[in-house]
N, C-alpha and C. Protein backbone atom coordinates (compact mmCIF):
# COMPACT_ATOMS: atom_id res chain seq x y z
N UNK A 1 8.43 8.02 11.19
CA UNK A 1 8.42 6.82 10.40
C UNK A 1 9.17 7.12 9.10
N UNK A 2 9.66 6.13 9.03
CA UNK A 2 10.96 6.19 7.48
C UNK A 2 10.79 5.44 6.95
N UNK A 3 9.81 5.79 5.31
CA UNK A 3 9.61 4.80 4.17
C UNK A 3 10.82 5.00 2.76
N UNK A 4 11.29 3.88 3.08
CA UNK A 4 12.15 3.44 1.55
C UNK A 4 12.04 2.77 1.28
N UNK A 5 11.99 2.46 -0.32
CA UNK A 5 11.53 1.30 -1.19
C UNK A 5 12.62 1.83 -2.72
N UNK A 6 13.72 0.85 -2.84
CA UNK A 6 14.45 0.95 -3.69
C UNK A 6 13.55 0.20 -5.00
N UNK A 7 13.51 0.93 -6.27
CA UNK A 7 13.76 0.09 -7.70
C UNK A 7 13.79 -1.38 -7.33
N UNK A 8 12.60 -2.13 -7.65
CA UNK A 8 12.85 -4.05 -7.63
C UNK A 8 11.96 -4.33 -8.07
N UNK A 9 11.17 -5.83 -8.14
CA UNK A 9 10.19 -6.35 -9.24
C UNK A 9 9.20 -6.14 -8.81
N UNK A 10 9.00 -5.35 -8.03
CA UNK A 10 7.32 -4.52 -7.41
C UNK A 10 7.48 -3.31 -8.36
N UNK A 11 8.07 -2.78 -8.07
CA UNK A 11 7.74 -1.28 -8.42
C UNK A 11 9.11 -0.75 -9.19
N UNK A 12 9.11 -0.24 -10.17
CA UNK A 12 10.72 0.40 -10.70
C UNK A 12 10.45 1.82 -10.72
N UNK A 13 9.94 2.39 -9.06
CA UNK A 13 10.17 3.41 -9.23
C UNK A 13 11.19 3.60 -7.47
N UNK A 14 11.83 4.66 -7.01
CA UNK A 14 12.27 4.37 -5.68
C UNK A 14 11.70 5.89 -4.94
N UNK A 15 11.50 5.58 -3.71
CA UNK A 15 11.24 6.93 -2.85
C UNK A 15 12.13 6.75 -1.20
N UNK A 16 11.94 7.60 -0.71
CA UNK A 16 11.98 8.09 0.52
C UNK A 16 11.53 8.87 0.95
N UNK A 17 11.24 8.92 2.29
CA UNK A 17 10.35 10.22 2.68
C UNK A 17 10.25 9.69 4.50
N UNK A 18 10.85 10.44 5.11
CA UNK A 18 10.29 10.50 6.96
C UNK A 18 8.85 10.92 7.04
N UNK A 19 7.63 10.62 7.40
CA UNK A 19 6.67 11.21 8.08
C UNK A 19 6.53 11.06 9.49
N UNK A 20 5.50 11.68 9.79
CA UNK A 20 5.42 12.07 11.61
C UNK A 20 3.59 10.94 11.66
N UNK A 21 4.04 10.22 12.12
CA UNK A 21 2.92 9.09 12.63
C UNK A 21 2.28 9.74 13.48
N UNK A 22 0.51 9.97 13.61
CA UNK A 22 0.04 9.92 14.81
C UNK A 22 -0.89 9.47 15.03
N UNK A 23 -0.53 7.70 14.75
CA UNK A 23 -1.92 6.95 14.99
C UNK A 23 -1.02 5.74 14.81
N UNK A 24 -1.33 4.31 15.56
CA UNK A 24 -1.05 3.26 15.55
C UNK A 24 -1.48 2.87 14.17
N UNK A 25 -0.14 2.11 13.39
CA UNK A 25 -0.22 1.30 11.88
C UNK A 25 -1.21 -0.23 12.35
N UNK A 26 -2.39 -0.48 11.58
CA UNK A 26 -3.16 -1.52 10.91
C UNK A 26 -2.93 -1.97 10.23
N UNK A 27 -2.66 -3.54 9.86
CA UNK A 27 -3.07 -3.81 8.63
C UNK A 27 -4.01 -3.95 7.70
N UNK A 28 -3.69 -3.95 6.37
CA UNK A 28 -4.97 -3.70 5.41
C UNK A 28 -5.26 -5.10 4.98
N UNK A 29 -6.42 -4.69 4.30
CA UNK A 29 -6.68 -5.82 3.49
C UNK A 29 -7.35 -5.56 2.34
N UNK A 30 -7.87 -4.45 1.93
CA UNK A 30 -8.52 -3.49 1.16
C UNK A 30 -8.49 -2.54 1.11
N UNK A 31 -8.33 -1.52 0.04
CA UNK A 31 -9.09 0.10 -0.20
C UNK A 31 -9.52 0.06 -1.73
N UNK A 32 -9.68 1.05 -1.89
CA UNK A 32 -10.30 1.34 -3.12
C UNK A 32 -8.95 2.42 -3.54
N UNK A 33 -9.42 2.06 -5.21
CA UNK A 33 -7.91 2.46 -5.89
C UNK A 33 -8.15 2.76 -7.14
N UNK A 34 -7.91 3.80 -8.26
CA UNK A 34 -8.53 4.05 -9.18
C UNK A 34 -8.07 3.05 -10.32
N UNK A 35 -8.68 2.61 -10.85
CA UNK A 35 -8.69 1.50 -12.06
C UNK A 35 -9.53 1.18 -13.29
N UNK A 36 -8.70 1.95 -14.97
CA UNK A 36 -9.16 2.16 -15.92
C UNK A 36 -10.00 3.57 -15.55
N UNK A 37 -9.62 4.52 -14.49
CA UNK A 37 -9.93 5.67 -14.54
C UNK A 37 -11.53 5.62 -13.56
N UNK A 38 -11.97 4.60 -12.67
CA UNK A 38 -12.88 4.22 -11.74
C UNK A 38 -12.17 3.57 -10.22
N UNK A 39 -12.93 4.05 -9.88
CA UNK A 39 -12.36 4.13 -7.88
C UNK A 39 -13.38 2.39 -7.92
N UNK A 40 -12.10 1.50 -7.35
CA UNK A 40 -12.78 0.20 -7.10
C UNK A 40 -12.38 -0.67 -5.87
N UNK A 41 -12.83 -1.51 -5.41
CA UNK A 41 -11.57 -2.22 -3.97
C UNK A 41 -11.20 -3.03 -4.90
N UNK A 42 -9.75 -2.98 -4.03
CA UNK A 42 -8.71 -3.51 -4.29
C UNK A 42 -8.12 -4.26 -3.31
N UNK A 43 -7.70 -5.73 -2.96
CA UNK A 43 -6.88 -6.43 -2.14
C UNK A 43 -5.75 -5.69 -2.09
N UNK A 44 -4.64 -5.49 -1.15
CA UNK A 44 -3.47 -4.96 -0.49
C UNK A 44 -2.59 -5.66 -0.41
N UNK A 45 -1.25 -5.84 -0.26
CA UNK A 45 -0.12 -6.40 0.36
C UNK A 45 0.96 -5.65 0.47
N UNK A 46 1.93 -6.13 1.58
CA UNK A 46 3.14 -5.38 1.30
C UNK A 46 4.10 -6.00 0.59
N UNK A 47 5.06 -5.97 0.09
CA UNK A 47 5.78 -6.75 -0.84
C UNK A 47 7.72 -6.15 0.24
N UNK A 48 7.97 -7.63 -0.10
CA UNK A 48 9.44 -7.94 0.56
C UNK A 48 10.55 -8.05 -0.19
N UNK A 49 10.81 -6.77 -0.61
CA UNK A 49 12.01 -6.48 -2.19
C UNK A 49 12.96 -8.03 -2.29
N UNK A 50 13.62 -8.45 -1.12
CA UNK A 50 14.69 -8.92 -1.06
C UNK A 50 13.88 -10.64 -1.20
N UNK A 51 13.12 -11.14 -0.58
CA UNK A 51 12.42 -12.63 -0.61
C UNK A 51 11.79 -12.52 -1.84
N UNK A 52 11.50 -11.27 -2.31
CA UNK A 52 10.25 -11.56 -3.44
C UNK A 52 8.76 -12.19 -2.93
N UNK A 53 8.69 -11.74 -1.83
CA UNK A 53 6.88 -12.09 -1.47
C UNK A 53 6.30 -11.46 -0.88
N UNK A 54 5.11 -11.70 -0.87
CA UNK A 54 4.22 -10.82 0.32
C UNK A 54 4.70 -10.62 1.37
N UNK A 55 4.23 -9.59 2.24
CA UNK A 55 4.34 -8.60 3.19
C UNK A 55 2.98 -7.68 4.23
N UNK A 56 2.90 -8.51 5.33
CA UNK A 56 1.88 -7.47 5.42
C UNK A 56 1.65 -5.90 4.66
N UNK A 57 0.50 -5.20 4.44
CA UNK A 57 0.79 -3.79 4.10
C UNK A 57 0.09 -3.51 5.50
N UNK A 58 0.27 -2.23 5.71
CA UNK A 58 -0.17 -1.23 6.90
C UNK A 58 -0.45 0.31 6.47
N UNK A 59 -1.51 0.97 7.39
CA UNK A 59 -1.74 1.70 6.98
C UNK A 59 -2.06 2.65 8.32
N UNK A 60 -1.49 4.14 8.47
CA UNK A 60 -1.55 4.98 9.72
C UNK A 60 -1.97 6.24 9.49
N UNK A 61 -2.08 6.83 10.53
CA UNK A 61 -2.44 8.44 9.73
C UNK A 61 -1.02 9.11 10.06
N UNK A 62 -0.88 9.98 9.73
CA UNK A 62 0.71 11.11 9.38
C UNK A 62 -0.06 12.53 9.49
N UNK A 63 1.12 12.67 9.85
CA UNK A 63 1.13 14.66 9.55
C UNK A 63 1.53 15.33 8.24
N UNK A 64 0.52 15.08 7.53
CA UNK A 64 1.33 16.48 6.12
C UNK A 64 1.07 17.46 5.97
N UNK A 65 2.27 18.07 6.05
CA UNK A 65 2.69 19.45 6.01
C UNK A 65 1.44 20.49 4.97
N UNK A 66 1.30 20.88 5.84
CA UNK A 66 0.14 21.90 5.12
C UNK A 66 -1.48 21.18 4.92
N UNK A 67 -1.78 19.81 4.92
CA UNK A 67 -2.18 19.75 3.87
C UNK A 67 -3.40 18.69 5.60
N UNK A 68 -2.70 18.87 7.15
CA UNK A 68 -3.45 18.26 8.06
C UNK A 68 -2.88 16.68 8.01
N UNK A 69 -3.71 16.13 8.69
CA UNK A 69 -3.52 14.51 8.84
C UNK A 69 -4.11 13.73 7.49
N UNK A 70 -2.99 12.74 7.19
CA UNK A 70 -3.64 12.14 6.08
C UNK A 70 -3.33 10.48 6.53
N UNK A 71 -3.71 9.75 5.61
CA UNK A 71 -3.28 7.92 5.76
C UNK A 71 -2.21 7.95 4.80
N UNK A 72 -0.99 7.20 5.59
CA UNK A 72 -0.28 6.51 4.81
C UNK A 72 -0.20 4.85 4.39
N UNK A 73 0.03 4.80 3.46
CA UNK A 73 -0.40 3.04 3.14
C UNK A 73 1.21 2.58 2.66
N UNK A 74 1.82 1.45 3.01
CA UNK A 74 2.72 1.28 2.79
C UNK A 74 3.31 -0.05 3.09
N UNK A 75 3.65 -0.51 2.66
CA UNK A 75 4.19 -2.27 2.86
C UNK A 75 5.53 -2.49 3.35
N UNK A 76 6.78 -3.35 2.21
CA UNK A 76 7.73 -3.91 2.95
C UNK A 76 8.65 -3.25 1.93
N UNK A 77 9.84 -3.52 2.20
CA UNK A 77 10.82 -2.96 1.44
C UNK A 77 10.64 -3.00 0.35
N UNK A 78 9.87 -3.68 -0.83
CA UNK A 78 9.53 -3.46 -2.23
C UNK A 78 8.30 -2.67 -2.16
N UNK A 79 7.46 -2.12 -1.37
CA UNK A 79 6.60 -1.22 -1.35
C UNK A 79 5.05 -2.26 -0.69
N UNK A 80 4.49 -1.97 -2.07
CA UNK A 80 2.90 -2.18 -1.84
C UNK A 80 2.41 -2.64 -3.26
N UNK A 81 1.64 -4.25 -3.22
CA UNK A 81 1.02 -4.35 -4.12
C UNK A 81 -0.33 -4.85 -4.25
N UNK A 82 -1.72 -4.25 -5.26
CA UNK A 82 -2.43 -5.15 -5.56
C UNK A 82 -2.95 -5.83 -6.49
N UNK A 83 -4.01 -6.16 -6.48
CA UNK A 83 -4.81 -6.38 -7.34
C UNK A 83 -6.25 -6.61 -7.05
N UNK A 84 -7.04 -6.81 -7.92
CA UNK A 84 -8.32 -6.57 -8.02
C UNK A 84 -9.19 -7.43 -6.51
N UNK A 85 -10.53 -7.26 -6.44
CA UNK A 85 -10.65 -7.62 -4.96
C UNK A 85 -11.25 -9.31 -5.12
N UNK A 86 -11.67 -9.51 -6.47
CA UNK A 86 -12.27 -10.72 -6.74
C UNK A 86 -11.07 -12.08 -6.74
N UNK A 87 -10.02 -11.81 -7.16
CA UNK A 87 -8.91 -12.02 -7.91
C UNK A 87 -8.41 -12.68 -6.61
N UNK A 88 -8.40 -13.98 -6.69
CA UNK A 88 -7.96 -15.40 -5.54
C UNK A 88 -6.69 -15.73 -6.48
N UNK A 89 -6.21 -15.31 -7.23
CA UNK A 89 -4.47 -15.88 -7.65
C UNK A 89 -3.66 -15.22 -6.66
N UNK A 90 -2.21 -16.54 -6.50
CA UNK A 90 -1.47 -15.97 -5.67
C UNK A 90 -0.81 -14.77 -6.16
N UNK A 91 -0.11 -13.94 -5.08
CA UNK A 91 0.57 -12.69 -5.27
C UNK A 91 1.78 -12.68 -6.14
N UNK A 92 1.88 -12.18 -7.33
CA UNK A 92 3.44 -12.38 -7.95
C UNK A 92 3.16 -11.22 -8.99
N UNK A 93 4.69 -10.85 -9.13
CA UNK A 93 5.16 -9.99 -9.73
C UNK A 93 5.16 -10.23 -11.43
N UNK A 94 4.76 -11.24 -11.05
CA UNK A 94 4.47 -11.98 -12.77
C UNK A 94 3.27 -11.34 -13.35
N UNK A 95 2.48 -11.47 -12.34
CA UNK A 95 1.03 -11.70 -12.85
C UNK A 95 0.94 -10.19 -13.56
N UNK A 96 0.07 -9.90 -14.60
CA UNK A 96 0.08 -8.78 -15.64
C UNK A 96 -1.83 -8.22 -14.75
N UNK A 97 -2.23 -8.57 -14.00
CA UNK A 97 -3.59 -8.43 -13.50
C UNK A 97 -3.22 -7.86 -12.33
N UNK A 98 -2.00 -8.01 -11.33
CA UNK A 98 -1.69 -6.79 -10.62
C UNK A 98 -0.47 -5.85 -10.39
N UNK A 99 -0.30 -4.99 -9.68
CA UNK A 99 0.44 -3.74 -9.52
C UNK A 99 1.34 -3.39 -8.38
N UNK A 100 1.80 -2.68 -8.56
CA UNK A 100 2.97 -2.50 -7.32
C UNK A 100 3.29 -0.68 -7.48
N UNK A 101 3.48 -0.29 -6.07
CA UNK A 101 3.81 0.91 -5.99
C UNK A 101 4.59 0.99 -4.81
N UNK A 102 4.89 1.94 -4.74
CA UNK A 102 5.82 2.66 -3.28
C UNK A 102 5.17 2.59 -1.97
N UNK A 103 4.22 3.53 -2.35
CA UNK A 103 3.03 3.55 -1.01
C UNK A 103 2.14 4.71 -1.47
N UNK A 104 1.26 4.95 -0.89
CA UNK A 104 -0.30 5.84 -1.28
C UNK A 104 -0.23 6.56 -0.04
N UNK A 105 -0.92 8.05 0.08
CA UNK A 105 -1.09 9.32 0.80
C UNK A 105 -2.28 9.22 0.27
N UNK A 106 -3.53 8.93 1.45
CA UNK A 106 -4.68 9.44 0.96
C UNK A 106 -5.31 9.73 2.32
N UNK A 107 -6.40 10.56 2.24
CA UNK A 107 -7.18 11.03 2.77
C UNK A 107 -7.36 10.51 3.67
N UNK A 108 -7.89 10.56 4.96
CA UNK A 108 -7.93 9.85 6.54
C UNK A 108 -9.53 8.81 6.39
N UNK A 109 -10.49 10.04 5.67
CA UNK A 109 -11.93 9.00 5.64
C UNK A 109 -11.93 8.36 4.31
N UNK A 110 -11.06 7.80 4.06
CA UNK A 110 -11.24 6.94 2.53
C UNK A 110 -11.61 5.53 3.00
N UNK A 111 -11.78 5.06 2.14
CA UNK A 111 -12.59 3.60 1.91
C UNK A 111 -11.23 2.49 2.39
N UNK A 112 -11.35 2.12 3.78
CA UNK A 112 -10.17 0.77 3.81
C UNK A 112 -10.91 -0.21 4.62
N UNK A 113 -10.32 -1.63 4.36
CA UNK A 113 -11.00 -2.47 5.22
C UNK A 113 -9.67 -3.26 6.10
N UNK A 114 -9.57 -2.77 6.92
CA UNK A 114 -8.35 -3.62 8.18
C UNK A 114 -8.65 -5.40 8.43
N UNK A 115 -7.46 -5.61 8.43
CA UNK A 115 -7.64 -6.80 9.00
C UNK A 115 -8.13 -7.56 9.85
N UNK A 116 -8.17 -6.41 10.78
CA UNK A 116 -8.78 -7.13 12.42
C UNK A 116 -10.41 -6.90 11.83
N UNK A 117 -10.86 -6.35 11.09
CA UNK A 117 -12.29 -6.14 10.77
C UNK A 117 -13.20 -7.36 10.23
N UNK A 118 -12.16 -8.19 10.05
CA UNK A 118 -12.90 -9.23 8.74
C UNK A 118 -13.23 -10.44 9.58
């Protein structure tokens, strides 16, 4: 699997990186995410650099190097964004209440809630 996410109004940071998938991608709809320095849920999306909108996000487990199987979380060509889990405003890059990143490497038993779950 090949994640790139160029510099755009999600995220102004850019990555790349191949990982080795070995688990069918879910979509999310939650995890928990540290905020003001406290682990809290957080709503998910993937973000679509080029439309400027939401995106499913998805989330699989990978092979990292050294370090065993982990989850990757990762959206659409502008990455991955959220915001808080209470928080019913639509998704925009405007809003100063949520965030945008590349994508998250975390741990396989961390806190997520899939879509098909709800």
């Amino acid at each position: 699997m090949f994640i790139e996410v160029d510099s755009n109004t999600n995220t102004d940071r850019s990555y790349n990186m191949i990982f080795r998938d070995v688990s069918q991608a879910r979509e999310l709809f939650c995890i928990k995410y540290p905020v003001q320095g406290e682990e809290q849920p957080v709503q998910i999306t993937g973000w679509d650099a080029e439309s400027n909108i939401p995106c499913p996000a998805y989330a699989c487990k990978v092979e990292e190097s050294g370090d065993g199987v982990a989850l990757l979380i990762y959206g659409g060509s502008g990455g991955i964004r959220m915001k808080p889990l209470e928080d019913e405003t639509t998704w925009s890059t405007q809003s100063s209440n949520q965030w945008g990143d590349t994508h998250l490497v975390y741990p396989v038993d961390c806190f997520t809630v899939y879509k098909d779950e709800l």
